[in-house]
N, C-alpha and C. Protein backbone atom coordinates (compact mmCIF):
# COMPACT_ATOMS: atom_id res chain seq x y z
N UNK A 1 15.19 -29.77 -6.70
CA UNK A 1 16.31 -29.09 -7.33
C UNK A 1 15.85 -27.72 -7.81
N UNK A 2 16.28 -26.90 -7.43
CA UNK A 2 16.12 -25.26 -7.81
C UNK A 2 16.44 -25.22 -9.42
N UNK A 3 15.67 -24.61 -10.11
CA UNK A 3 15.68 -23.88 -11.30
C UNK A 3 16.77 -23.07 -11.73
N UNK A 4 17.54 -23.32 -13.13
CA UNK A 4 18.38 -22.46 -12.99
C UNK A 4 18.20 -21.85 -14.89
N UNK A 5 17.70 -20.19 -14.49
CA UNK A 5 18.10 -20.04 -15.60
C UNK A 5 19.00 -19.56 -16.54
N UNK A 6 20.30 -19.40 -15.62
CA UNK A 6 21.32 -19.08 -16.68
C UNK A 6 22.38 -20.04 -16.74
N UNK A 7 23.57 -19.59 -17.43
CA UNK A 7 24.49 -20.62 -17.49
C UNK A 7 25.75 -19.90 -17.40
N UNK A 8 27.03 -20.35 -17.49
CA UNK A 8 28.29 -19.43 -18.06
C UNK A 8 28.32 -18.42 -19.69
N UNK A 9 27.26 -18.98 -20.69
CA UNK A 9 27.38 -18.64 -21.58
C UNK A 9 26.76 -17.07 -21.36
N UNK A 10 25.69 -16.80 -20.79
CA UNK A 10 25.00 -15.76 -20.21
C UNK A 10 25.85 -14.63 -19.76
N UNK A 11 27.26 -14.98 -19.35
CA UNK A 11 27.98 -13.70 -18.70
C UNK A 11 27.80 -12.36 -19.47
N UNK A 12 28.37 -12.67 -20.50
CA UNK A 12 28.43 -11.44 -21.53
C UNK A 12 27.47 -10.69 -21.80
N UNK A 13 26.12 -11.11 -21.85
CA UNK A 13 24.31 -10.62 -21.71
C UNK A 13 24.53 -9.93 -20.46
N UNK A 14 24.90 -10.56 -19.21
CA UNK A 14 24.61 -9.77 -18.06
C UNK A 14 25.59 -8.69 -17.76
N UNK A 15 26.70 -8.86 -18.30
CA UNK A 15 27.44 -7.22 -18.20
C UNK A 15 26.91 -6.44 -19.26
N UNK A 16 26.34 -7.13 -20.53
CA UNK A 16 25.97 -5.88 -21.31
C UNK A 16 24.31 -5.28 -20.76
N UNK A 17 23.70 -5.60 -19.95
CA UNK A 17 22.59 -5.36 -19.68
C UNK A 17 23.11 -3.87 -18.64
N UNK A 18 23.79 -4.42 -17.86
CA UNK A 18 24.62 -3.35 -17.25
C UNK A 18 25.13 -2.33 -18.00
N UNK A 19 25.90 -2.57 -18.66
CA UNK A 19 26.55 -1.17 -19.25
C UNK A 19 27.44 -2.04 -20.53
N UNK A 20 26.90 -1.80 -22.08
CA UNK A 20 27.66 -2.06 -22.64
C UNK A 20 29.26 -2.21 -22.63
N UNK A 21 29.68 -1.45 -22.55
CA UNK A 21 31.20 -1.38 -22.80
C UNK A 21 31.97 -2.04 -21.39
N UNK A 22 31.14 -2.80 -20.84
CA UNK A 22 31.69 -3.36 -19.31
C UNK A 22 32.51 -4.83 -20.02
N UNK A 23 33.70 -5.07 -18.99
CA UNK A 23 34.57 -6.59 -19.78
C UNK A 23 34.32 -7.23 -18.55
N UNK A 24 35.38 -8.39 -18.92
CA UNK A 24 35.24 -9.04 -18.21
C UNK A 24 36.64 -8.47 -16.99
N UNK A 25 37.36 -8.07 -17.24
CA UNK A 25 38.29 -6.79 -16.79
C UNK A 25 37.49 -6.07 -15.88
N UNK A 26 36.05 -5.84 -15.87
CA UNK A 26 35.77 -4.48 -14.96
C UNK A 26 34.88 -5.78 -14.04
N UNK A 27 33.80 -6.61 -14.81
CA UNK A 27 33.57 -7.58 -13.66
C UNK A 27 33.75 -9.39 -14.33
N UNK A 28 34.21 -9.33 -13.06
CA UNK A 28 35.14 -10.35 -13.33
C UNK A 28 34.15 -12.18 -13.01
N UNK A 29 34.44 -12.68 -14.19
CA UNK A 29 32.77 -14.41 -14.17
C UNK A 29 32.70 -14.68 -12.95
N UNK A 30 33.67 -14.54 -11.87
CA UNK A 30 33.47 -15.08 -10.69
C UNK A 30 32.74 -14.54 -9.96
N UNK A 31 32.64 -13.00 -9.82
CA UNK A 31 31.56 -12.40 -8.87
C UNK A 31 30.40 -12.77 -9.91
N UNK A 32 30.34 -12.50 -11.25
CA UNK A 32 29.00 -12.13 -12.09
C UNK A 32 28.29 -13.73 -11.79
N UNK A 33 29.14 -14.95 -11.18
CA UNK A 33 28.38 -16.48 -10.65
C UNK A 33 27.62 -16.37 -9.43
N UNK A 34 28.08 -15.67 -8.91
CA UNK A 34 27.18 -15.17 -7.58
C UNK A 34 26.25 -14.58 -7.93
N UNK A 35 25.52 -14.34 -8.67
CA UNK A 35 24.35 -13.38 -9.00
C UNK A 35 23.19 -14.49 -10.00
N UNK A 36 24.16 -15.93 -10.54
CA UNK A 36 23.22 -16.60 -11.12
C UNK A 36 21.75 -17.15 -10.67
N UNK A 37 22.24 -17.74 -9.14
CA UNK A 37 21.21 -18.44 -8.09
C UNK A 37 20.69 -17.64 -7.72
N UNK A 38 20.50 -16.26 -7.05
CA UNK A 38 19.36 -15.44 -7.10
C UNK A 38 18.58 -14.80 -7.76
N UNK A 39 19.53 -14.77 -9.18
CA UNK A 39 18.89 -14.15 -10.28
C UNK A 39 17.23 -15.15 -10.84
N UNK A 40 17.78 -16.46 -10.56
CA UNK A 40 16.98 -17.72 -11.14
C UNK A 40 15.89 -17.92 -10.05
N UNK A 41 16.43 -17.52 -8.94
CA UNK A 41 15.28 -17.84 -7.43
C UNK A 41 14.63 -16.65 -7.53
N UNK A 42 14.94 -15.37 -8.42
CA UNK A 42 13.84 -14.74 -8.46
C UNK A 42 12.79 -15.23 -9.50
N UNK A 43 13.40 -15.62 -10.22
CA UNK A 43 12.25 -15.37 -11.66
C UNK A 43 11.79 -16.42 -11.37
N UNK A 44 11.82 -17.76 -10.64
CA UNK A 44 11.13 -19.10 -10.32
C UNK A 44 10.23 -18.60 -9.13
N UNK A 45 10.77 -17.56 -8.45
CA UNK A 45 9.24 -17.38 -7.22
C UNK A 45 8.36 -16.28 -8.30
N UNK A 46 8.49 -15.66 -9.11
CA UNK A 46 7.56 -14.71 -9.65
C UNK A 46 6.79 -15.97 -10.59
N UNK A 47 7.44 -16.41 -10.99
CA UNK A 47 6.68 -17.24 -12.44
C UNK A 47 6.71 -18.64 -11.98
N UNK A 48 5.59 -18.83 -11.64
CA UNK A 48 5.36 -20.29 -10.32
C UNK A 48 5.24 -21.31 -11.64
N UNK A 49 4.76 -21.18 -12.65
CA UNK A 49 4.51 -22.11 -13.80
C UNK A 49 5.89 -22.07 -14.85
N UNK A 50 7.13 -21.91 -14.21
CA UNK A 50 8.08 -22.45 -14.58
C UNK A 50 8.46 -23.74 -14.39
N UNK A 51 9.03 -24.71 -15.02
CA UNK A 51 9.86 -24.70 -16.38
C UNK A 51 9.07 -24.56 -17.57
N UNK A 52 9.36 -23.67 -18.65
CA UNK A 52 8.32 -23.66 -19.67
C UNK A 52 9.22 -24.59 -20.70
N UNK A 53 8.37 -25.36 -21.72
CA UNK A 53 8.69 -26.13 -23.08
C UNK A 53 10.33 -25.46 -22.99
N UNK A 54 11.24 -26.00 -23.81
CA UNK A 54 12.78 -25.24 -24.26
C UNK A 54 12.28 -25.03 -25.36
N UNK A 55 12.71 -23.49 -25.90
CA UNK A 55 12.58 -23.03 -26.79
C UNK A 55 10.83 -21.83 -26.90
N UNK A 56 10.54 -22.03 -26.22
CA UNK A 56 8.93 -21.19 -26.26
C UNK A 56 9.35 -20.16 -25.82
N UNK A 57 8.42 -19.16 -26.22
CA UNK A 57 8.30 -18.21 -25.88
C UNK A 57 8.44 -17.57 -24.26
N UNK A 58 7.78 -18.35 -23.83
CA UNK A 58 7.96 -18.30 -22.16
C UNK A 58 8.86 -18.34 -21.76
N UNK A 59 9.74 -19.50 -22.01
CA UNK A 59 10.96 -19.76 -21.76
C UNK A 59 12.42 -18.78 -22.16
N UNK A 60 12.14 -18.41 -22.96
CA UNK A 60 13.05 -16.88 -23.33
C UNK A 60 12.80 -15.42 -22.69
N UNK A 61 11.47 -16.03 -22.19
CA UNK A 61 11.39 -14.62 -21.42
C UNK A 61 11.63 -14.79 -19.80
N UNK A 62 11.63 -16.09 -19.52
CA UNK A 62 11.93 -16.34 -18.17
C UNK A 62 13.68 -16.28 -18.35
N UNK A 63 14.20 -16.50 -19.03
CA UNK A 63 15.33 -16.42 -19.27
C UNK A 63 16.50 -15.35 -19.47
N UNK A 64 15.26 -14.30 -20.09
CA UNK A 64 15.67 -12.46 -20.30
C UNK A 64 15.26 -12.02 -18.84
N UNK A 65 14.54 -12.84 -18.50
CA UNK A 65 14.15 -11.75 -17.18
C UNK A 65 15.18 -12.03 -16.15
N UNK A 66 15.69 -13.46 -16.15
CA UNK A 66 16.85 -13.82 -14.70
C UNK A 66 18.28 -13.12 -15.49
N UNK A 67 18.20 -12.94 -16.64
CA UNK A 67 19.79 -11.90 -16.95
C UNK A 67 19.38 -10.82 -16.54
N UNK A 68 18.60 -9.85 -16.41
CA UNK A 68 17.80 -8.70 -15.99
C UNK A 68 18.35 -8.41 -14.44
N UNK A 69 17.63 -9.63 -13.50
CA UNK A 69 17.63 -9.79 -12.54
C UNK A 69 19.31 -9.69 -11.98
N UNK A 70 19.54 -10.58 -12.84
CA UNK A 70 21.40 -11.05 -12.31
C UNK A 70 22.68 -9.09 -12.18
N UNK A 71 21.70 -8.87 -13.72
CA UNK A 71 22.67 -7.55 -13.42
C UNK A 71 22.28 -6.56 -12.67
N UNK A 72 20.91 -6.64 -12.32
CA UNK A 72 20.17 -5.92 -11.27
C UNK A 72 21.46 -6.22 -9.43
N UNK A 73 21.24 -6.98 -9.27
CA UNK A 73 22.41 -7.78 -8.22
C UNK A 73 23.29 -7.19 -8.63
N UNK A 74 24.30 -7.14 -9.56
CA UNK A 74 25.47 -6.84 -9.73
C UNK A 74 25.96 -5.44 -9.83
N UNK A 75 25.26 -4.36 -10.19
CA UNK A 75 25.16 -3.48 -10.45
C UNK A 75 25.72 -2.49 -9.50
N UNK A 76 25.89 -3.28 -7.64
CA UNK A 76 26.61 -2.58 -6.52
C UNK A 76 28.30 -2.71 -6.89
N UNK A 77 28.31 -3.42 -7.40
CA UNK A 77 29.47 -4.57 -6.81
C UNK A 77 30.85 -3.59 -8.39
N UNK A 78 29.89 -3.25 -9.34
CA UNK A 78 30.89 -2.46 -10.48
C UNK A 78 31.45 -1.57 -10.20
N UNK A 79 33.17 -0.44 -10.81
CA UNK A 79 33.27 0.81 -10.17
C UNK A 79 32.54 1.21 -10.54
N UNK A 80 32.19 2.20 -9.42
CA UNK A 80 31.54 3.63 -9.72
C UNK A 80 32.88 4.71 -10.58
N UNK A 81 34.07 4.53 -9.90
CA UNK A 81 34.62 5.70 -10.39
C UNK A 81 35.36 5.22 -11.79
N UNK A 82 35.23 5.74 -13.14
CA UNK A 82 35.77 5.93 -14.00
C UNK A 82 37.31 5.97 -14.79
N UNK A 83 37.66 6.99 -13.85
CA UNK A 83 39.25 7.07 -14.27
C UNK A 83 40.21 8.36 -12.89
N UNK A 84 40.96 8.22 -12.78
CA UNK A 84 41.21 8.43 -11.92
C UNK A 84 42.69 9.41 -12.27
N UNK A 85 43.18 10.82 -11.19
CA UNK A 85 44.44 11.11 -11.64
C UNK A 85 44.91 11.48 -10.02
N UNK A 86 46.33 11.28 -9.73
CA UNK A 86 46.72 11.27 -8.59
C UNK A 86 47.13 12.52 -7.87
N UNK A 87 47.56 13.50 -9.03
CA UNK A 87 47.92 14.59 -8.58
C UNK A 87 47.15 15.79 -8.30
N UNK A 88 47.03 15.72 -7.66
CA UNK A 88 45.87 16.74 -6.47
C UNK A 88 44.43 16.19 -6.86
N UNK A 89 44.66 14.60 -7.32
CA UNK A 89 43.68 13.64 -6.70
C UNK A 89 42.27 14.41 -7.61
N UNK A 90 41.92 14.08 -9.02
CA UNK A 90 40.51 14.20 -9.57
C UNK A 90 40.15 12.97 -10.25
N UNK A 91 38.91 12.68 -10.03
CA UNK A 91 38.19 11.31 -10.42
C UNK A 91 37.42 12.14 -11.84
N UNK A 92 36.44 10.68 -12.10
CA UNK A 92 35.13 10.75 -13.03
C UNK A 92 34.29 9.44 -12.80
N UNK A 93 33.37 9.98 -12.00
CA UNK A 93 32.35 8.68 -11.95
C UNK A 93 31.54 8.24 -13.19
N UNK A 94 30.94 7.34 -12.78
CA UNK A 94 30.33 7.06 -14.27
C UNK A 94 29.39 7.57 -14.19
N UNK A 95 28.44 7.70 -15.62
CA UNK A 95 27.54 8.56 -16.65
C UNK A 95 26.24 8.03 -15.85
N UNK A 96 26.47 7.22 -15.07
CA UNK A 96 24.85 6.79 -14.44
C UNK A 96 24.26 6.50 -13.06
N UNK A 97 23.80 6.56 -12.73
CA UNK A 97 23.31 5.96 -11.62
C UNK A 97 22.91 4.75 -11.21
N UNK A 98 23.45 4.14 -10.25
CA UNK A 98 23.91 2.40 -10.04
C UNK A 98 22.11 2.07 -9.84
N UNK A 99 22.23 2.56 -8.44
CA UNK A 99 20.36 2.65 -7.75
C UNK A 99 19.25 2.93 -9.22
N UNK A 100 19.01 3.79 -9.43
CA UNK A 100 18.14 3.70 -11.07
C UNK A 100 18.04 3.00 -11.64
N UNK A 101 19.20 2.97 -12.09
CA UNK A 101 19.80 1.34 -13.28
C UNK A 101 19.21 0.12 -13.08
N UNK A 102 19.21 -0.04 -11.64
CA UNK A 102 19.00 -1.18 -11.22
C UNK A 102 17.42 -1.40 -11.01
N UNK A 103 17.02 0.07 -10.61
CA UNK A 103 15.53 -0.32 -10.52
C UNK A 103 14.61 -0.87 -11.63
N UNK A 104 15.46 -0.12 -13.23
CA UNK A 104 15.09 -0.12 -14.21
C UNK A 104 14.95 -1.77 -14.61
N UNK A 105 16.39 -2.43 -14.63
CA UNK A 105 16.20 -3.39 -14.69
C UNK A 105 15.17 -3.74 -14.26
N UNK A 106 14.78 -4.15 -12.66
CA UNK A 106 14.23 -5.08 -12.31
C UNK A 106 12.63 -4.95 -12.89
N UNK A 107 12.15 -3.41 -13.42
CA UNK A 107 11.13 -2.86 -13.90
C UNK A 107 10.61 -3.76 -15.02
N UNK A 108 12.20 -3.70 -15.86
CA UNK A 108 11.93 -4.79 -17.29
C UNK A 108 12.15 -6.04 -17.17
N UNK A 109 12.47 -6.88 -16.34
CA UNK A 109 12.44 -7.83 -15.72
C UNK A 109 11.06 -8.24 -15.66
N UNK A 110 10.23 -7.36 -14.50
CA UNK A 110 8.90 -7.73 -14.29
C UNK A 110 7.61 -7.37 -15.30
N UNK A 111 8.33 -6.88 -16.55
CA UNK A 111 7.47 -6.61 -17.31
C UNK A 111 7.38 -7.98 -18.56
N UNK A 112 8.87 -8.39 -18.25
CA UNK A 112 8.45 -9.58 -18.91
C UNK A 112 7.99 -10.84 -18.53
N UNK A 113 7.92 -10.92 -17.02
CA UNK A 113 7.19 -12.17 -16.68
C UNK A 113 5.95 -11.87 -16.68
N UNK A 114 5.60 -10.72 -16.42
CA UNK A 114 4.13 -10.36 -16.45
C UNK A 114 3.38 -10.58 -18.03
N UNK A 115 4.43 -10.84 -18.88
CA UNK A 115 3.91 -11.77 -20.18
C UNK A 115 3.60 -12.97 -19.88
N UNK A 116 4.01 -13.88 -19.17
CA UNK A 116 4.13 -15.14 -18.79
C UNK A 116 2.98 -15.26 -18.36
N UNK A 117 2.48 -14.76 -17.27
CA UNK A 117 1.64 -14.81 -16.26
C UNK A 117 0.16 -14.26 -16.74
N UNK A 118 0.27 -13.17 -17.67
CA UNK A 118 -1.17 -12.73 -17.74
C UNK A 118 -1.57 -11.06 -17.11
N UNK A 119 -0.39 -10.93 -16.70
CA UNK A 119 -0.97 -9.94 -15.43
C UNK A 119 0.29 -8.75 -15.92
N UNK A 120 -0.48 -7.47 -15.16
CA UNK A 120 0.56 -6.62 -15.68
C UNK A 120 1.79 -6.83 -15.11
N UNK A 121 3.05 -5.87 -15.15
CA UNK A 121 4.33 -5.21 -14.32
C UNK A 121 3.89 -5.00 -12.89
N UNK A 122 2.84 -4.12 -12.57
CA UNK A 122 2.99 -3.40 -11.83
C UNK A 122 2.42 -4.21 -10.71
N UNK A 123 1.23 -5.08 -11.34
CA UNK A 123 0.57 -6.18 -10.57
C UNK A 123 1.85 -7.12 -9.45
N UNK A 124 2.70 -7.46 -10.48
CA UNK A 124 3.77 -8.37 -10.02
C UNK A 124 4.96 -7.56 -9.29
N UNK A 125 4.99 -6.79 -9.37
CA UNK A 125 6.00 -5.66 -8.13
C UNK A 125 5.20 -5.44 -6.74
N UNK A 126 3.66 -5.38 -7.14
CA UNK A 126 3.16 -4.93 -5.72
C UNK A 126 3.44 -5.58 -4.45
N UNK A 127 3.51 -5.40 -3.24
CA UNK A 127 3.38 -6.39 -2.15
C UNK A 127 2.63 -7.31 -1.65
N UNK A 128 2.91 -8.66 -1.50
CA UNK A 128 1.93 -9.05 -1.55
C UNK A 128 1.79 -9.76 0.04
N UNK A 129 2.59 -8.55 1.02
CA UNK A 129 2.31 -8.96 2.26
C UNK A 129 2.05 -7.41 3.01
N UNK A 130 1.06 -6.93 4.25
CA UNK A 130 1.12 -5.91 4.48
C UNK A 130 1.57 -5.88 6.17
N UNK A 131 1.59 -4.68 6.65
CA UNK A 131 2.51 -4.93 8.14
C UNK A 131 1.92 -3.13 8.54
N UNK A 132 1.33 -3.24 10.43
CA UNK A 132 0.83 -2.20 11.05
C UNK A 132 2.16 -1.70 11.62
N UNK A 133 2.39 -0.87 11.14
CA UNK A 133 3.59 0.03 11.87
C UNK A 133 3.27 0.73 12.95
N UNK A 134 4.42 0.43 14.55
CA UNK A 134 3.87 0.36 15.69
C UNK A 134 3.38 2.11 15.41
N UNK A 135 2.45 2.26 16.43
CA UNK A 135 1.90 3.38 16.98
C UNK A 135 0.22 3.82 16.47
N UNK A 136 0.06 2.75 16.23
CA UNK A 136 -1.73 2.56 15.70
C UNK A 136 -2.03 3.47 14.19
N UNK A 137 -3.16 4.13 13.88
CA UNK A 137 -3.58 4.47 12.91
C UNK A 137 -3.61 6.27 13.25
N UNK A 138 -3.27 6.54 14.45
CA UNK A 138 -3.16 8.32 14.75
C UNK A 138 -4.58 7.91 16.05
N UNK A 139 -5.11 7.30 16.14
CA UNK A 139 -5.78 6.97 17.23
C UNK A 139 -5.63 7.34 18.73
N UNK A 140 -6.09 8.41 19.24
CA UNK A 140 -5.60 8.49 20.40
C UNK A 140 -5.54 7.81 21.62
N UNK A 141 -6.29 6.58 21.82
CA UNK A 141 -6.44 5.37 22.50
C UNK A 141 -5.08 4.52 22.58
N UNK A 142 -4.57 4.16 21.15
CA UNK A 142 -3.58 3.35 21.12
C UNK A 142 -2.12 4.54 20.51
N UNK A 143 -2.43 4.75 21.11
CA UNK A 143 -0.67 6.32 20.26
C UNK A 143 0.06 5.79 21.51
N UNK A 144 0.20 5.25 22.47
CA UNK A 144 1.12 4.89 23.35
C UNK A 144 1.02 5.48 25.03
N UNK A 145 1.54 5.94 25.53
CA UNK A 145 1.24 6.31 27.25
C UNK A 145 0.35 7.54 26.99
N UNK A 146 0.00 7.27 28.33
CA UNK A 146 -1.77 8.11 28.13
C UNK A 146 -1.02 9.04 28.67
N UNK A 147 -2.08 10.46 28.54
CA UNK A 147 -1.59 11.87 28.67
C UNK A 147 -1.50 11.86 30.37
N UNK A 148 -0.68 12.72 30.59
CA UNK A 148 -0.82 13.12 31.84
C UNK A 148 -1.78 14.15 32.82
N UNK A 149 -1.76 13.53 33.56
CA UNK A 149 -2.95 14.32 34.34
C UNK A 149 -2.85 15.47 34.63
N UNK A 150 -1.59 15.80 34.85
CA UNK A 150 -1.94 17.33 34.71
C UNK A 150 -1.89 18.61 33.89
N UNK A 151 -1.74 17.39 32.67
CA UNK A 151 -2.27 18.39 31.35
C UNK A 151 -3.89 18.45 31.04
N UNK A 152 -3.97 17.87 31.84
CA UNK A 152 -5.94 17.31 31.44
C UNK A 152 -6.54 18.53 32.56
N UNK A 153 -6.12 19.47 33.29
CA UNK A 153 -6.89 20.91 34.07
C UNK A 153 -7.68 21.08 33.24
N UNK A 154 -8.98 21.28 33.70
CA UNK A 154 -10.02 22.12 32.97
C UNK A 154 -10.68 21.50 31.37
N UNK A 155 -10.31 19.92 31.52
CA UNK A 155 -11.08 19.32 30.30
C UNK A 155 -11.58 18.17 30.85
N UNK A 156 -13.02 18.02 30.27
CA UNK A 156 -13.51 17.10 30.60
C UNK A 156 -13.69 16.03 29.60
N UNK A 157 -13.37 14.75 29.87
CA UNK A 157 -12.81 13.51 29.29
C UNK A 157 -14.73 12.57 29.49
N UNK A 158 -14.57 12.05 28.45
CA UNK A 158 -15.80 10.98 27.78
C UNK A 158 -15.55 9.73 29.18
């Protein structure tokens, strides 16, 4: 059974993590439930020594970190635009940036499991898988089809 660390009571934490003055009017419990199960499948793959005691310390921070997480997720899904007027059509987006916001979150997110764990933030953001992107290392052996021969006049090759 998957870990879950939030509940319905949590809604209100995760729009205010977002943007104070957000209701339930701007996002609405039903999308903000979609964001619970990944929010919780993150902070259970970062913090492998979850479930902690109820009530510890750990446990509140695994708990701050999946509201973190949840509004991190949600954070596409809010308007962007503000207020709106029809006649010859002028908006006002909001005061922030969705992408930032969100990174921020997930920043303080990982700064608090990295209490949990022992280890810094930055430790727990790094990758912990790496991948050769085709076309070798600048190597001229492996860079892809060999030169043509008749650019090679007048050089002599190893």
């Amino acid at each position: 059974m998957a870990l879950s660390f939030l509940t319905n009571a949590d809604f209100p934490a995760i729009r205010a993590a977002i943007r104070s003055d957000l209701g339930a009017s701007d996002l609405p419990d039903v999308l903000v439930s979609y964001a619970l199960g990944p929010a919780s499948s993150q902070v259970a793959a970062i913090d492998t020594q979850a479930p902690w005691p109820d009530g510890s310390d750990e446990a509140q921070r695994d708990h701050d970190a999946a509201v973190l997480y949840a509004a991190a997720y949600l954070l596409g899904s809010i308007p962007q635009v503000m207020s709106e007027r029809f006649q010859d059509y002028s908006y006002t987006l909001a005061p922030f940036n969705a992408a930032e916001r969100a990174d921020v979150l997930r920043q303080l997110a990982a700064g608090l499991l990295a209490a949990n764990l022992g280890k810094t933030a930055l430790q727990l953001m790094r990758s912990t898988s790496m991948a050769l992107a085709p076309g070798g290392r600048g190597d001229i052996s492996d860079s892809g089809p060999s030169v043509p021969e008749t650019l090679l006049i007048g050089v002599s090759l190893p």
